[in-house]
Protein backbone atom coordinates (compact mmCIF):
# COMPACT_ATOMS: atom_id res chain seq x y z
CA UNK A 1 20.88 128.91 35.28
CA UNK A 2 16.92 128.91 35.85
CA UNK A 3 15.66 127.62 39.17
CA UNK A 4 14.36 124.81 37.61
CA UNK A 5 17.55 123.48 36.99
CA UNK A 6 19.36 124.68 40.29
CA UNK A 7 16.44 122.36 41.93
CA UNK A 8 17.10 119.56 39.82
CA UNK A 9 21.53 120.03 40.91
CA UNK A 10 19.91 119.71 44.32
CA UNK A 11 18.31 116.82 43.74
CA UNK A 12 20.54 114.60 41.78
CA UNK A 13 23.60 116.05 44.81
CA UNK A 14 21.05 114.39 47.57
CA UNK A 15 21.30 111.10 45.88
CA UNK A 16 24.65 110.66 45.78
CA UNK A 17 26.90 108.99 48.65
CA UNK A 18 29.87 109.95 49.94
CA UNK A 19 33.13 108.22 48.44
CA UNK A 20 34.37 105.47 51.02
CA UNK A 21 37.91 105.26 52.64
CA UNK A 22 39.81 102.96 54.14
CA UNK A 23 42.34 104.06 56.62
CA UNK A 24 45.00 101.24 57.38
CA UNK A 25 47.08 102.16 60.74
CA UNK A 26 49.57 99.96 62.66
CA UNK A 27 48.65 101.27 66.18
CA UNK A 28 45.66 101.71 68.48
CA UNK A 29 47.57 104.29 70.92
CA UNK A 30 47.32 107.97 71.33
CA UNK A 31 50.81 109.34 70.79
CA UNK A 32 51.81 111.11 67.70
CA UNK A 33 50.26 109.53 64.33
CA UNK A 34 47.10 108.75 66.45
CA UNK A 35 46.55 111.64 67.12
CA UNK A 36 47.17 112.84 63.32
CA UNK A 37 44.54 110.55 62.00
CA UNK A 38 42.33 111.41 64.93
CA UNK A 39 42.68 115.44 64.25
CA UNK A 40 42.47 114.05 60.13
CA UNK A 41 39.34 111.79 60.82
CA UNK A 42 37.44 114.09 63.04
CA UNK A 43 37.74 116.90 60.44
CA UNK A 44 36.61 114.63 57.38
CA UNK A 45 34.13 116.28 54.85
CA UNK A 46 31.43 113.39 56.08
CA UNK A 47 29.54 114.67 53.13
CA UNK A 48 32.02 113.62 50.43
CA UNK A 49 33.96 111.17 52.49
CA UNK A 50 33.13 108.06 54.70
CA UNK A 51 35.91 106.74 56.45
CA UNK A 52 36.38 103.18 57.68
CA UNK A 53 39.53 102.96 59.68
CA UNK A 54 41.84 98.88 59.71
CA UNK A 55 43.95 99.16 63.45
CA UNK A 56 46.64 96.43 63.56
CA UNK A 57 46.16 94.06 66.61
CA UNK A 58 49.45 92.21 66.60
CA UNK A 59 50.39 94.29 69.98
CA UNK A 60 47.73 94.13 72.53
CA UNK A 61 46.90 97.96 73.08
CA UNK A 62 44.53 99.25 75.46
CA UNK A 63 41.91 100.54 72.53
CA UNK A 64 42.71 104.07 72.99
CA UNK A 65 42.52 105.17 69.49
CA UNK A 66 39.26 103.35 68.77
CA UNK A 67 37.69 104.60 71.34
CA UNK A 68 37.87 107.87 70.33
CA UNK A 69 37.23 106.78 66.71
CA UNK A 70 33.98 105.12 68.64
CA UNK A 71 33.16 108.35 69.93
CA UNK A 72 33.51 110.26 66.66
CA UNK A 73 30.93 107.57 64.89
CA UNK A 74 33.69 106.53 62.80
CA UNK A 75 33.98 102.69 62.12
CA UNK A 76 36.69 100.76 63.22
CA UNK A 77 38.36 97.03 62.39
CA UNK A 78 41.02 95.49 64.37
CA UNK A 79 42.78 92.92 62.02
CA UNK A 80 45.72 91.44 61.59
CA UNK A 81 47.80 93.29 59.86
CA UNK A 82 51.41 93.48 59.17
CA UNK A 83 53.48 95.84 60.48
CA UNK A 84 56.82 96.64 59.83
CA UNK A 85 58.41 96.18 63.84
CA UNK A 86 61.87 95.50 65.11
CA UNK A 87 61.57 92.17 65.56
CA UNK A 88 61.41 91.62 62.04
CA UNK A 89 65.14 92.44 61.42
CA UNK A 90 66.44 89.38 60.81
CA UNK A 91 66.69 86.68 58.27
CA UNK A 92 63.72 84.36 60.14
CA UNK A 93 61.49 87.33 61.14
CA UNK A 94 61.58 88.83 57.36
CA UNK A 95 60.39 85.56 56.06
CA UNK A 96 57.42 85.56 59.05
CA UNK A 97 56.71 88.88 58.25
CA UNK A 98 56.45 88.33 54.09
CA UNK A 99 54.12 85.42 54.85
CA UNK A 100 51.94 88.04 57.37
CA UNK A 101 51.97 90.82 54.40
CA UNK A 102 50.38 88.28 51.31
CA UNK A 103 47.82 87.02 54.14
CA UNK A 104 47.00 90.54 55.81
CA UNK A 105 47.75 92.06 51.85
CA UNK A 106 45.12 89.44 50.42
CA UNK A 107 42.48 90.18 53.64
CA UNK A 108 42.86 93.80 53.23
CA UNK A 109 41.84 93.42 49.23
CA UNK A 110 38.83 91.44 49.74
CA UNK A 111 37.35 94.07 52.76
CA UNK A 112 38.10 96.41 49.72
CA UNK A 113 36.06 94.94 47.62
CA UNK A 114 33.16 93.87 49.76
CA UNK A 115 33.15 97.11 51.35
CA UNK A 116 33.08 99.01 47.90
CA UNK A 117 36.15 101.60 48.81
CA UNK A 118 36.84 103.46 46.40
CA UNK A 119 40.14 105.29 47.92
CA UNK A 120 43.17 103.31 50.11
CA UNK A 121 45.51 105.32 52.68
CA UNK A 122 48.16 104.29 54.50
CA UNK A 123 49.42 106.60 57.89
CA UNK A 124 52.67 105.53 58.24
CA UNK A 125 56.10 103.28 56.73
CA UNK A 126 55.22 100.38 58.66
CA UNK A 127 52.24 99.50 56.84
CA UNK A 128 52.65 98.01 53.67
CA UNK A 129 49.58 96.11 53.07
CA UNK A 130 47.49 98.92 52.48
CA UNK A 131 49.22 99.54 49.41
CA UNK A 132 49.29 95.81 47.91
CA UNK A 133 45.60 95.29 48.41
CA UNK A 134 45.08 98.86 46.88
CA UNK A 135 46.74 97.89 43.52
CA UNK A 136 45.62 94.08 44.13
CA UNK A 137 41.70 95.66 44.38
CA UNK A 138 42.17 98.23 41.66
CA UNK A 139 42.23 100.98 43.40
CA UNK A 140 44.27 103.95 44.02
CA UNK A 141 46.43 104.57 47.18
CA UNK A 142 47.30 107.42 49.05
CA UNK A 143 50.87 107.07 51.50
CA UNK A 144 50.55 109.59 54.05
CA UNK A 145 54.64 109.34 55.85
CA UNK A 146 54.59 110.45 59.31
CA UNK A 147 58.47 109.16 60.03
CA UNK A 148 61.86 110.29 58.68
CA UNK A 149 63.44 106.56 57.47
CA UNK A 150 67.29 106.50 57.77
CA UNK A 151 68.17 102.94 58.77
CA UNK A 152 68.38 100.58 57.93
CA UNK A 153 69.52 101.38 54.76
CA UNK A 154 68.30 98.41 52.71
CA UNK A 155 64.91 99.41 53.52
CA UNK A 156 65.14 102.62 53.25
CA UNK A 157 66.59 102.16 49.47
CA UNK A 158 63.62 99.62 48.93
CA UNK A 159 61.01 101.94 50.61
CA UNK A 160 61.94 104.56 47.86
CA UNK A 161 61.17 102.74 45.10
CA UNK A 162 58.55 100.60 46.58
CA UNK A 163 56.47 104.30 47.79
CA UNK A 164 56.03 106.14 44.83
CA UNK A 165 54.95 103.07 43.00
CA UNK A 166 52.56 102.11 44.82
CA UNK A 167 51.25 105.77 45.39
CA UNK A 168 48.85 107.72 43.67
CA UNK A 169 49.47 110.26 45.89
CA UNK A 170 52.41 110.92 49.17
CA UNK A 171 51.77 112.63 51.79
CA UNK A 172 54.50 114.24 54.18
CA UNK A 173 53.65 115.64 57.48
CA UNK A 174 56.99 117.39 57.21
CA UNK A 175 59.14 118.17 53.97
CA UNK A 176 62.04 116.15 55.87
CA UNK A 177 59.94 113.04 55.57
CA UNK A 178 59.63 113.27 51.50
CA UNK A 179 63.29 113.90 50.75
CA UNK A 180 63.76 110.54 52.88
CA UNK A 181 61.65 108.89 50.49
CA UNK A 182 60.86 110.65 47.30
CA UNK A 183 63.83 110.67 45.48
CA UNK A 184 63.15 111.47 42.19
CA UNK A 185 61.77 114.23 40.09
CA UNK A 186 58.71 111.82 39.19
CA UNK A 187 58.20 110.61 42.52
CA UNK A 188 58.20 114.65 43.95
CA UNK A 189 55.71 115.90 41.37
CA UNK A 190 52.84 113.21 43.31
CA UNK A 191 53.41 114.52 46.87
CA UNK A 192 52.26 117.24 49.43
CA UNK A 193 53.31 118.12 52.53
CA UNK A 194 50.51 118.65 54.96
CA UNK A 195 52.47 119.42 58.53
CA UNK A 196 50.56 117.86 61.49
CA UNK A 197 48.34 120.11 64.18
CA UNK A 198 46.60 119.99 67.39
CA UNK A 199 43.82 122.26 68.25
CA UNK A 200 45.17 125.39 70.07
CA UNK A 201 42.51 125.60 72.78
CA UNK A 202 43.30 122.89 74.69
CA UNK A 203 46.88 123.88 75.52
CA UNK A 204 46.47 127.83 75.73
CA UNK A 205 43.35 127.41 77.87
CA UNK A 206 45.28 124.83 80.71
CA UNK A 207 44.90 125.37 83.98
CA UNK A 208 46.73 122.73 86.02
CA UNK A 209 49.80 124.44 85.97
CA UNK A 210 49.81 124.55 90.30
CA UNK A 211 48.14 121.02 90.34
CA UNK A 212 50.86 119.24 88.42
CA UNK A 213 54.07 121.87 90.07
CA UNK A 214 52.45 120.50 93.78
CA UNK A 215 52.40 116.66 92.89
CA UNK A 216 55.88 116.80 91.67
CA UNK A 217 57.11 119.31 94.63
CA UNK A 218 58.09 122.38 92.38
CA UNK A 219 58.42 125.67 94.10
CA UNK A 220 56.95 129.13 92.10
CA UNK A 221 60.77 129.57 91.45
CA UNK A 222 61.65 125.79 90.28
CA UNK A 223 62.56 125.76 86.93
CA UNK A 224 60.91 122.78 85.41
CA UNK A 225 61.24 120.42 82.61
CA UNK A 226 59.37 118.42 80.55
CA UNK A 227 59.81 115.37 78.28
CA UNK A 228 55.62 114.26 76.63
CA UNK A 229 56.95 111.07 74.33
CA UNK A 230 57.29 107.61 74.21
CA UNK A 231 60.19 106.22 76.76
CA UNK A 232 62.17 104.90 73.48
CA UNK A 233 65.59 105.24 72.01
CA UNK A 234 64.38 106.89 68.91
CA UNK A 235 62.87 109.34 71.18
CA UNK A 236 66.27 110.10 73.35
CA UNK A 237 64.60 109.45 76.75
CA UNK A 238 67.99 108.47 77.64
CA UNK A 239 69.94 111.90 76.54
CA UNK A 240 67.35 114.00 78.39
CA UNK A 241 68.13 112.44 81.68
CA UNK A 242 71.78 112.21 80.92
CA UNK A 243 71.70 116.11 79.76
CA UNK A 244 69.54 116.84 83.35
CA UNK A 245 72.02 115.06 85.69
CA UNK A 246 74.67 117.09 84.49
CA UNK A 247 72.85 120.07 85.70
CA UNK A 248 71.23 119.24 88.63
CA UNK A 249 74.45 119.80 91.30
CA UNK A 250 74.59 123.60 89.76
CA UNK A 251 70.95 124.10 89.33
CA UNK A 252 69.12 123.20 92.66
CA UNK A 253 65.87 124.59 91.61
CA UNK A 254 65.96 122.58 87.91
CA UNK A 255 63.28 119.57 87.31
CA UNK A 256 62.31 117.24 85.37
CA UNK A 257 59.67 115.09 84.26
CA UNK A 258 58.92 112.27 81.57
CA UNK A 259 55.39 111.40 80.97
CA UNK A 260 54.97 108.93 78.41
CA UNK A 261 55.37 104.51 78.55
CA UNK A 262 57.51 102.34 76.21
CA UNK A 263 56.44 100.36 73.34
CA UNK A 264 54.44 97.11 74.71
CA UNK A 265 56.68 94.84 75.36
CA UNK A 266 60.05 96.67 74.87
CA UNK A 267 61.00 98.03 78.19
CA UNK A 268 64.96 98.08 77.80
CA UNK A 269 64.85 101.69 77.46
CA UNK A 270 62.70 102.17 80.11
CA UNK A 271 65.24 99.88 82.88
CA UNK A 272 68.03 102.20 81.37
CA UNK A 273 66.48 105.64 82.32
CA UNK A 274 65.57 104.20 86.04
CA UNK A 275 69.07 103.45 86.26
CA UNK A 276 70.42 106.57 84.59
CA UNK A 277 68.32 108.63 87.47
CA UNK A 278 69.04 106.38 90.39
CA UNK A 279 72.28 107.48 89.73
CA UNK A 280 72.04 111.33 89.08
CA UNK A 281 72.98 113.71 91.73
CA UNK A 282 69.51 114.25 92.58
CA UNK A 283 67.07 111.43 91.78
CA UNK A 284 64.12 112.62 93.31
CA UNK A 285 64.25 115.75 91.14
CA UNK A 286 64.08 113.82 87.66
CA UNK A 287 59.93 112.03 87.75
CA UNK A 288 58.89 109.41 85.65
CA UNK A 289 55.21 109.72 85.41
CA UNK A 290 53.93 107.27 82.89
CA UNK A 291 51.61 107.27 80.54
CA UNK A 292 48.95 110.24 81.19
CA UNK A 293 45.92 111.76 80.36
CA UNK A 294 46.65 115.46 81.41
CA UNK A 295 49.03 116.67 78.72
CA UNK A 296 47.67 120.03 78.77
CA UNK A 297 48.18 120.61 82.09
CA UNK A 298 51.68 118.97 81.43
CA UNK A 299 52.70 121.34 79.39
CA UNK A 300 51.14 124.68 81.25
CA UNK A 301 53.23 123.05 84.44
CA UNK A 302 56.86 122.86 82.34
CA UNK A 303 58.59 125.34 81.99
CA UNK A 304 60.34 124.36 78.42
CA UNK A 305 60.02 121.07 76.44
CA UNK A 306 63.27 119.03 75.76
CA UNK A 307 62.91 116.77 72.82
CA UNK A 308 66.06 115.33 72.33
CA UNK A 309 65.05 112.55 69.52
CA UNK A 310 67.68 110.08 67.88
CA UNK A 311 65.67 109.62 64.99
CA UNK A 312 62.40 109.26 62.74
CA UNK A 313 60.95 112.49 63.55
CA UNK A 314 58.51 113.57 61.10
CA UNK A 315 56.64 116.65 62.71
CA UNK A 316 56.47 115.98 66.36
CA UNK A 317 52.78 116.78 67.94
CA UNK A 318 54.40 117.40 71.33
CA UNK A 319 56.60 120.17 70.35
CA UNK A 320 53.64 121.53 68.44
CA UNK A 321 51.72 121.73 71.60
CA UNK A 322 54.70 123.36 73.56
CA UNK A 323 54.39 126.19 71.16
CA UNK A 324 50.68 126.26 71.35
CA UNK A 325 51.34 126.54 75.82
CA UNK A 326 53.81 129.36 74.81
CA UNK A 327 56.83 126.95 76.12
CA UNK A 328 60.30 127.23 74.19
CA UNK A 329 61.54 123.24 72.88
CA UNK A 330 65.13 122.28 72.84
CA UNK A 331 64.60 119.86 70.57
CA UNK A 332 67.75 117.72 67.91
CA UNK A 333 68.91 118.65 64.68
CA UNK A 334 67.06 116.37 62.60
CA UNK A 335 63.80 116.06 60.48
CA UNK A 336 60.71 117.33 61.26
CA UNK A 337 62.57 119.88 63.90
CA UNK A 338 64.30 121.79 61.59
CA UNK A 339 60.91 123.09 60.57
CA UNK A 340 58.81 123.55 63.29
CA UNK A 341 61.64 125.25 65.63
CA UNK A 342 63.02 128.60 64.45
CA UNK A 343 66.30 127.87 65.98
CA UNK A 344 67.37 131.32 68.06
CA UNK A 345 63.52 132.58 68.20
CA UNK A 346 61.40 129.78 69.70
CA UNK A 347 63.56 127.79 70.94
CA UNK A 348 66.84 125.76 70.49
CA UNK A 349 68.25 123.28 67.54
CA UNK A 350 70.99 120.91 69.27
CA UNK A 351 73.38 118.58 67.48
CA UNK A 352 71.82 115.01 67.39
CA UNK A 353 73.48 112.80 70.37
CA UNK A 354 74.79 115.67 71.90
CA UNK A 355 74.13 115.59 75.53
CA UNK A 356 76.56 118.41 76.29
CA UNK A 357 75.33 120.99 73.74
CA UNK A 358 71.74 119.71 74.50
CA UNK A 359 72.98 120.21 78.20
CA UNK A 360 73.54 123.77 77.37
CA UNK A 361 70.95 124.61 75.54
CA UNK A 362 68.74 123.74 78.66
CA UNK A 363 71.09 125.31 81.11
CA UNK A 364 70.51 128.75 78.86
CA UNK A 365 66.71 128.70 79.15
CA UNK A 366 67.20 127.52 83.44
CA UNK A 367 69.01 130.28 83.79
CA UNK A 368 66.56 133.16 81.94
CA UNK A 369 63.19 133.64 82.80
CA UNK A 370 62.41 136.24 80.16
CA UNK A 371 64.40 134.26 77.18
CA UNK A 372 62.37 131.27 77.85
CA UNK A 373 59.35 133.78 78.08
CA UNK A 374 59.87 135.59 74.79
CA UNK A 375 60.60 132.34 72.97
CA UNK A 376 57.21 130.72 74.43
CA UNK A 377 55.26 133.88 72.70
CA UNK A 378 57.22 133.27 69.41
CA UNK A 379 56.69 129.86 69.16
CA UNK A 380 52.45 130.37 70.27
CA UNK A 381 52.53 132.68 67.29
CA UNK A 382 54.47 130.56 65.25
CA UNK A 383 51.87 127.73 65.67
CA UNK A 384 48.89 129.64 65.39
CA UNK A 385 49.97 130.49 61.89
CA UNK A 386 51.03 126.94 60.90
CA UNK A 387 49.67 124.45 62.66
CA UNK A 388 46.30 124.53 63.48
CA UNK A 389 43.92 122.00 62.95
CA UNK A 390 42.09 123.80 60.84
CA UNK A 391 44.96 124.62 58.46
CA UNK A 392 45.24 120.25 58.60
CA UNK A 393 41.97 119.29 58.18
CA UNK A 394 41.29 121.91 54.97
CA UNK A 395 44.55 120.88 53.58
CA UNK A 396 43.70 116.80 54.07
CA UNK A 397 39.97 117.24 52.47
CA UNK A 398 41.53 119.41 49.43
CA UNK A 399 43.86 116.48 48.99
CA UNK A 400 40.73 114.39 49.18
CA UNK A 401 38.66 115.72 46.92
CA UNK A 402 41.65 116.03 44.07
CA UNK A 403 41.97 112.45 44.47
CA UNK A 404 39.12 111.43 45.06
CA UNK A 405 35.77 110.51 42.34
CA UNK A 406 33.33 112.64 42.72
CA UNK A 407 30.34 111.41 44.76
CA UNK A 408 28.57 108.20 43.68
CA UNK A 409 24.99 107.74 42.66
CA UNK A 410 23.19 106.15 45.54
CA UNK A 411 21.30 103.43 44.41
């Protein structure tokens, strides 16, 4: 090719504008899919892709998420969307949420339009407008499933057709979370799996291992436990305390700690775990901390990660950063899990519900210093070769760019 023409490719690439996206998300939190599209967002090629991100606002979050998306320079909406929640479940909430999907469906379609995007994607299940205005606007949509769907059954049957036909393209942050969905050979061939990260830096570089072992009274020789996740049922708050207090009276040195808060307004879980502690053997040895900022320092404190979840789990971000702080997870045998712990080598795979084997499990790793040391290296190494940001963001952009028009002319 002469030069002549190489300067006239440069040229004609200058004048063209990046292909805009619209990111519909139900939350405006920073716990697991937050985080995703954060770590997805942050990474976007900004020179093929703008992004402008639609938060739901029917829960009144504190604006974590945005801010950060603030930070970033990436444009934000809070509207009011419809999202899939619990309190929709029966016969008079599913008629108040189909009325909320056509009017947050039809809003959706006209921002897509008077915004000129050009690509749709949806983060998680509980969105469903996303894809409506998508095929309402002409456009195509990308599902990106972050949760493993088992019940309720109707809608999980519904979500499977309902998915793949109203996808151009689904995403899985864990194989798990496709075979919930996808279903059939045609639905397959469209999808990916593109496992969720978490830059390694932050949680091999921690230092606040002493600071966080001194506010919760742990001794050099305290054995100590950690639990980074929502206080929820479909987490298993509940079957880590319950799994703890069984061990306390024969393991004076074992602690524990739970940093994360419940959904806004659904505390039930959260009035069942004070009670379950108040009436442990040893209350003061299982901490409820809350919602924090430190999880770095969280995890460099613990001594192994319990993540004893019920259900849903796509590709959990906490146990991803255990492995990146070289900490073994005990973690259920469902989902997500099944791929990110190598059962036996960096860490342990427990029945689901099973507070006695999850009891043991954690009893093993008390009781060995150098098991729960050799499985922390495994899983580090594990991670760095799977599930680095990096790996995520190269993946998402590929995905992208295959999906994607090629830039537009700018006018």
């Amino acid at each position: 090719m002469s030069s002549t023409h190489v300067a006239q490719d440069a040229e004609h690439a200058a004048t063209r504008r990046p292909a805009r996206v619209l990111f519909v998300h139900p939350s405006d939190e920073l716990y697991g899919s937050d985080l995703s599209l954060l770590n997805m967002l942050r990474g976007l090629d900004r020179g093929r892709f703008e992004p402008l991100v639609a938060l739901a606002n029917d829960v009144a979050y504190e604006g974590a998420l945005s801010r950060e998306l603030a930070a970033a320079g990436i444009e934000c909406r809070h509207l009011d969307l419809a999202v899939a929640r619990r309190q929709y479940l029966t016969p008079l909430g599913l008629a108040g949420f189909l009325r909320r999907l056509r009017a947050s469906s039809g809003m959706l379609a006209r921002l897509i339009r008077d915004e000129h995007i050009e690509r749709v994607h949806t983060t998680t299940l509980a969105v469903w407008s996303g894809a409506l205005a998508a095929r309402r606007a002409g456009r195509p949509h990308i599902w990106h499933i972050q949760e493993q769907l088992e019940r309720p059954r109707p809608l999980r049957l519904f979500l499977q057709r309902f998915v793949p036909a109203h996808s151009a393209h689904v995403v899985g942050v864990s194989q798990a979370v496709l075979d919930s969905i996808l279903v059939t050979p045609e639905a397959r061939a469209k999808s990916s799996v593109i496992y969720n990260a978490v830059a390694p830096e932050p949680w091999m570089a921690a230092a606040g291992r002493e600071r966080i072992r001194v506010e919760l009274g742990c001794g050099p020789d305290d054995v100590l436990l950690g639990m980074v996740a929502r206080v929820s049922r479909m987490k298993g708050t509940d079957l880590c305390v319950r799994a703890v207090a069984d061990l306390l009276a024969a393991h004076p040195r074992l602690h524990c700690f739970i940093a994360g808060g419940p959904v806004p307004g659904q505390s039930e879980m959260l009035d069942h775990v004070r009670e379950l502690i108040a009436a442990s053997p040893a209350p003061d040895r299982i901490h409820l901390l809350g919602l924090r900022r430190d999880a770095p320092d969280l995890m460099a404190a613990m001594d192994a990660l319990v993540a004893p979840s019920r259900y849903g789990e796509g590709a959990s971000l906490t146990i991803i950063q255990a492995m990146f702080a070289g900490k073994p997870v005990v973690a259920s045998d469902l989902g997500g899990n099944l791929e990110l712990v190598a059962d036996g080598e960096t860490g342990s795979i427990v029945p689901n519900e099973d507070v006695a084997a999850l009891a043991a499990a954690i009893a093993r790793l008390a009781a060995d210093p150098d098991l729960r040391a050799a499985m922390g290296r495994a899983g580090r190494e594990r991670a760095l070769r799977l599930f680095t940001v990096e790996r995520q963001v190269s993946s998402f952009n590929a995905l992208l760019a295959a999906t994607c028009p090629a830039p537009a002319a700018a006018s």
